[in-house]
N, C-alpha and C. Protein backbone atom coordinates (compact mmCIF):
# COMPACT_ATOMS: atom_id res chain seq x y z
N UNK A 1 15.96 -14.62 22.50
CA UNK A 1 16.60 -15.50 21.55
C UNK A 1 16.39 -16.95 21.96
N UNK A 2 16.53 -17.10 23.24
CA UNK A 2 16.37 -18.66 23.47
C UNK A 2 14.94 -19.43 22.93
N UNK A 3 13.92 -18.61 23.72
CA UNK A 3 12.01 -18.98 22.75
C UNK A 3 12.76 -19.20 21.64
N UNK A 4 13.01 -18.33 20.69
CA UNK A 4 13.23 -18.60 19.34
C UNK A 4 14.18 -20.15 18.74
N UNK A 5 15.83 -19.77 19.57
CA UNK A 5 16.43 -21.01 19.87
C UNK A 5 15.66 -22.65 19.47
N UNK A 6 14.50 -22.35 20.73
CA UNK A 6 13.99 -23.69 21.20
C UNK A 6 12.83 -23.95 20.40
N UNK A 7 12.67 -23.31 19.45
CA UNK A 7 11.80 -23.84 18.84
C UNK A 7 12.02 -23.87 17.38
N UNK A 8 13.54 -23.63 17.00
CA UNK A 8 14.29 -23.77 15.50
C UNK A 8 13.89 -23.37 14.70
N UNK A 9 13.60 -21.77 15.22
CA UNK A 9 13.50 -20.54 14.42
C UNK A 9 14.44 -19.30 14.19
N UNK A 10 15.99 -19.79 13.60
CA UNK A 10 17.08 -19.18 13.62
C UNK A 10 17.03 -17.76 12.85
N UNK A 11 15.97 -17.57 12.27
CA UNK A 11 15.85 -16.01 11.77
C UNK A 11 15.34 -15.23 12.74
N UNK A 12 14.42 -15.51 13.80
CA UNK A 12 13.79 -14.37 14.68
C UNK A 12 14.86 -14.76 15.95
N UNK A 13 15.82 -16.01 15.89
CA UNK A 13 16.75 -15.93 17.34
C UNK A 13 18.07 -14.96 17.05
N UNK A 14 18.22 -15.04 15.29
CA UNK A 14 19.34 -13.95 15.19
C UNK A 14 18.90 -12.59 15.55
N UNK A 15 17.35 -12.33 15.11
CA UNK A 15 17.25 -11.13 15.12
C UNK A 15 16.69 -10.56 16.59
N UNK A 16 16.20 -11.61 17.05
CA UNK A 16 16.33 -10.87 18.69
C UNK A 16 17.58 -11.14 19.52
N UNK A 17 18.52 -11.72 19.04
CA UNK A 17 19.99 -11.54 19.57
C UNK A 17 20.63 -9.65 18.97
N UNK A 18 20.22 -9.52 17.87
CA UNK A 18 20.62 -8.33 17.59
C UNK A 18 19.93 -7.26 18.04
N UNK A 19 18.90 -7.70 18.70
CA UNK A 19 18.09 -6.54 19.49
C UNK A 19 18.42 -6.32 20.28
N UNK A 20 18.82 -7.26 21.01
CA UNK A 20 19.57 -7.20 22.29
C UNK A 20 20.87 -6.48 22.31
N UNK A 21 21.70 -6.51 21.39
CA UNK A 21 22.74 -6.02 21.19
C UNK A 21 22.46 -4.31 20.83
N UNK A 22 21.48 -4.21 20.13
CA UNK A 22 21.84 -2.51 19.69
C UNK A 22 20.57 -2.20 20.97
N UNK A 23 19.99 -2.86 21.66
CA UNK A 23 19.37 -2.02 23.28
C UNK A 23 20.78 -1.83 23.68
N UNK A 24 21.71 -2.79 24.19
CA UNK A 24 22.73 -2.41 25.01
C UNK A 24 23.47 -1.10 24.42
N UNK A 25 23.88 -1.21 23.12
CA UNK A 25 24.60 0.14 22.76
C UNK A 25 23.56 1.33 22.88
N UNK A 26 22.36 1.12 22.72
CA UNK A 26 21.49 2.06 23.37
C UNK A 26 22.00 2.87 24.76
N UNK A 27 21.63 1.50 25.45
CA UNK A 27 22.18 1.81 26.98
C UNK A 27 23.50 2.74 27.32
N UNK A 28 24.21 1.96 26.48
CA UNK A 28 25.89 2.67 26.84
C UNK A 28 26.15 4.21 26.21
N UNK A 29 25.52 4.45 24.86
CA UNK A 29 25.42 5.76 24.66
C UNK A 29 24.75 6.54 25.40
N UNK A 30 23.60 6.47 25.74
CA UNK A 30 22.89 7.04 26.71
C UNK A 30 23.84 7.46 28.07
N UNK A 31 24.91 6.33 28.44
CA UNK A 31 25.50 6.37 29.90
C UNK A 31 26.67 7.01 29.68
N UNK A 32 27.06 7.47 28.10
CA UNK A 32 28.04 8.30 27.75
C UNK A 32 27.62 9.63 26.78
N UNK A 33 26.63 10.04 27.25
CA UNK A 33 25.63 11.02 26.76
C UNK A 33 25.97 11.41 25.58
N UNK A 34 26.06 10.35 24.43
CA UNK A 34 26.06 10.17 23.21
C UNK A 34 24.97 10.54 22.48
N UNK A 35 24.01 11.08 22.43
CA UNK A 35 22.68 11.18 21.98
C UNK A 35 22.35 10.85 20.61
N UNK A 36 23.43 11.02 19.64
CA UNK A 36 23.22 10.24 18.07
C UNK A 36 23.74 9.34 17.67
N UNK A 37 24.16 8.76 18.73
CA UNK A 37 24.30 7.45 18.95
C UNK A 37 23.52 6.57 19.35
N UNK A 38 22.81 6.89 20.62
CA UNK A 38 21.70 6.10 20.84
C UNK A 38 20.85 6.64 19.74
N UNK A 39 20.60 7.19 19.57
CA UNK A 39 19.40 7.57 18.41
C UNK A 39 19.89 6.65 17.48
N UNK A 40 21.08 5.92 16.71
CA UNK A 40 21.00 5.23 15.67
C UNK A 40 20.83 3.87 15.94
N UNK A 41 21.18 4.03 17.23
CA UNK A 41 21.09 2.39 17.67
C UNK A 41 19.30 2.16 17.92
N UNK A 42 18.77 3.23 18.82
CA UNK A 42 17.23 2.89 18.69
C UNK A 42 16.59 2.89 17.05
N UNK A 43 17.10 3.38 16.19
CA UNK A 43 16.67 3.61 14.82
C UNK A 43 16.79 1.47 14.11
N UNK A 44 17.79 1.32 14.96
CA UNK A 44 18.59 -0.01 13.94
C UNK A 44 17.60 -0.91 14.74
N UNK A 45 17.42 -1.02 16.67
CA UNK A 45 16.46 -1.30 17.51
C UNK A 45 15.12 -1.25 16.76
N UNK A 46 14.68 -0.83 16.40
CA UNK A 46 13.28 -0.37 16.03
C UNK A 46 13.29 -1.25 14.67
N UNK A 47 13.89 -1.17 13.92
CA UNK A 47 13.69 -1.78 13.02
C UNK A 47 14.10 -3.11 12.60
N UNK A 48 14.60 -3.58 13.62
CA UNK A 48 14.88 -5.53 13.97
C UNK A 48 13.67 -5.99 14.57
N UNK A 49 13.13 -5.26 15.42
CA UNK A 49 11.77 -5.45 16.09
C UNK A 49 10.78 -5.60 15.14
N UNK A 50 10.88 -4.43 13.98
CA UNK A 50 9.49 -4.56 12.99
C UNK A 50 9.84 -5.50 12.27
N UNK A 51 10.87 -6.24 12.23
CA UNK A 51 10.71 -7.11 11.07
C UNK A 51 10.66 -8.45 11.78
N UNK A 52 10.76 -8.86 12.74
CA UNK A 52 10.56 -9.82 13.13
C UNK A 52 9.18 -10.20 13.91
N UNK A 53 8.03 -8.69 14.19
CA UNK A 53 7.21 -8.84 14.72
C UNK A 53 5.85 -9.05 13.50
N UNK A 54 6.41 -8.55 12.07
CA UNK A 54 6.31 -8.38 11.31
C UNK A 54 6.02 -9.86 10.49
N UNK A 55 6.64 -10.66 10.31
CA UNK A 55 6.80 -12.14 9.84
C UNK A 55 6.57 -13.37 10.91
N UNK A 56 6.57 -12.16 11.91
CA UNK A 56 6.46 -13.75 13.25
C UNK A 56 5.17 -13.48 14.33
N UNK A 57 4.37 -12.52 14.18
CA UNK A 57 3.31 -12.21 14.95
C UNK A 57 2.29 -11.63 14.21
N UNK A 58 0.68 -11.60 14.75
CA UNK A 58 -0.50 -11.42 14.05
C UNK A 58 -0.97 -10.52 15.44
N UNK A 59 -1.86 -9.49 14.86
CA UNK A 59 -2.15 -8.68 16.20
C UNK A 59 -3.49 -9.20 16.76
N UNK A 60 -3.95 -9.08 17.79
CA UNK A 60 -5.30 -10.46 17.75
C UNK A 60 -6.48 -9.07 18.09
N UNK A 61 -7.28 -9.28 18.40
CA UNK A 61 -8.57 -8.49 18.27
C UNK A 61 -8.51 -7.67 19.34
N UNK A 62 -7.91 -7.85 20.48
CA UNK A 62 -7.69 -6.59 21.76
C UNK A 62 -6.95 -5.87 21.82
N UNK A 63 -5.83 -5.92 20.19
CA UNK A 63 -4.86 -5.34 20.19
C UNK A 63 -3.05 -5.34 20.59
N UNK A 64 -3.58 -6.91 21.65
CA UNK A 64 -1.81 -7.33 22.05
C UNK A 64 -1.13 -8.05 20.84
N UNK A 65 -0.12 -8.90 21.02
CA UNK A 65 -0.18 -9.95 19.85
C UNK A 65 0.24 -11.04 20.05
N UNK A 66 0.70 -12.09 18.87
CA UNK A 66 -0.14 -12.93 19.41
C UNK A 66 1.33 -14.06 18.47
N UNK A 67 2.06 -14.91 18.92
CA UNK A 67 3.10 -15.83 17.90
C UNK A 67 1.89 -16.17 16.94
N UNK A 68 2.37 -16.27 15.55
CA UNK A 68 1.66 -16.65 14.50
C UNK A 68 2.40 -18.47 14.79
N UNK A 69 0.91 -18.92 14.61
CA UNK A 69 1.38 -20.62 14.58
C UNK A 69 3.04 -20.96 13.64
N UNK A 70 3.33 -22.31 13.37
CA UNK A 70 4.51 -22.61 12.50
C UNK A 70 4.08 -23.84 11.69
């Protein structure tokens, strides 16, 4: 969130603040052997990731990726 922060891009700093948040409930279900729990939280995880990697990154020719300019 902070990259994002610091460069006054408040849609990909909310949404990797919320990534952060449903990894941790990840974490904690997992450490309370919740299993469809973490499963919804990796489901909600997974899909904050695609949308922000989605509108904010280009995949470059070796396959890593890559910040799309601003």
């Amino acid at each position: 969130a902070a990259f994002w922060t610091a460069r006054k891009v408040t849609e990909a700093a909310e949404w990797s603040t919320a990534a952060s948040n449903h990894a941790g409930e990840v974490e904690k279900a997992v450490v309370a052997k919740n299993m469809p729990g973490a499963a919804e939280h990796m489901k909600m995880l997974m899909g904050t990731c695609a949308q922000c990697h989605s509108k904010y990154r280009d995949k470059a020719p070796d396959g890593t990726y890559i910040i799309k300019k601003q």
